[in-house]
Protein backbone atom coordinates (compact mmCIF):
# COMPACT_ATOMS: atom_id res chain seq x y z
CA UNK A 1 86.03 -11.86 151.82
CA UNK A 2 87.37 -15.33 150.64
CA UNK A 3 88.02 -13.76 147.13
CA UNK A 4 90.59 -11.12 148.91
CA UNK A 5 92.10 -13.74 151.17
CA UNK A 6 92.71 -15.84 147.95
CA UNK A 7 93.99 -12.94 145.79
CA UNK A 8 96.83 -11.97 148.80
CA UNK A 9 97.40 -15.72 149.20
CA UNK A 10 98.38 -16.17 145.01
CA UNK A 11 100.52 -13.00 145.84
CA UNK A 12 102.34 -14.39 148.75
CA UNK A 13 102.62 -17.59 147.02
CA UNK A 14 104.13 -15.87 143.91
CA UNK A 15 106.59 -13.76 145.57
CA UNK A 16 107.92 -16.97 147.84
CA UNK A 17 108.36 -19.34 144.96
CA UNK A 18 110.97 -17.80 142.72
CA UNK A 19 113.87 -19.85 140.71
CA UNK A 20 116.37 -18.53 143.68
CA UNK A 21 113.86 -20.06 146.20
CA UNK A 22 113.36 -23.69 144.18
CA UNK A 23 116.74 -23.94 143.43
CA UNK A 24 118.04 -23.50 146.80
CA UNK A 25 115.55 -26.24 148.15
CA UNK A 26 116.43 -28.40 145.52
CA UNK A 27 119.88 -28.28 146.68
CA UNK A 28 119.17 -28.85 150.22
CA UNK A 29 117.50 -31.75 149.41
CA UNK A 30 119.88 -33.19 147.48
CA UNK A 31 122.72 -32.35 149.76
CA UNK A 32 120.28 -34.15 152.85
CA UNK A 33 119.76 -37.24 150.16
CA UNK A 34 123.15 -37.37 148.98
CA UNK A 35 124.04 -37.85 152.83
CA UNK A 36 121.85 -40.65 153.59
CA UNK A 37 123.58 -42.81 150.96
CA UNK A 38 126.71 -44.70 151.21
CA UNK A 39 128.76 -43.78 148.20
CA UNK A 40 130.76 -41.08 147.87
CA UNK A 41 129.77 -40.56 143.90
CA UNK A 42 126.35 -38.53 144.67
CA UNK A 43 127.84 -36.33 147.27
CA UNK A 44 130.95 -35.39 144.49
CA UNK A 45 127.80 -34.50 141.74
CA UNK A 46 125.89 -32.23 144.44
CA UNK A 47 129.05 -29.96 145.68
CA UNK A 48 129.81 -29.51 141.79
CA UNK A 49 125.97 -28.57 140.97
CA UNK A 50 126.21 -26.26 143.89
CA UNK A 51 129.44 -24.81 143.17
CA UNK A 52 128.14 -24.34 139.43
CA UNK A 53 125.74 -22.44 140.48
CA UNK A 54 126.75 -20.32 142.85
């Protein structure tokens, strides 16, 4: 029973995590980082890396 719940767990796992799903929560929490600070130089470099990759 566990080795079935484990084997549909790596799927699920798998399918979630793809470079689509890392990079967009990369971005989000760079974007939510980038906020939190006081300059203006780290929000510039996120937009671009977004926009460069969109």
């Amino acid at each position: 029973m566990s080795t079935i719940f484990l084997a549909i767990l790596k799927t699920l796992l798998t399918k979630l995590v793809t470079e689509k799903v890392l990079i967009s929560v990369t971005l989000h929490v760079a974007e939510h980082l980038a906020k939190k600070s006081t300059n203006k130089l780290d929000d510039q470099l996120v937009a671009d890396v977004r926009k460069a990759l969109e």
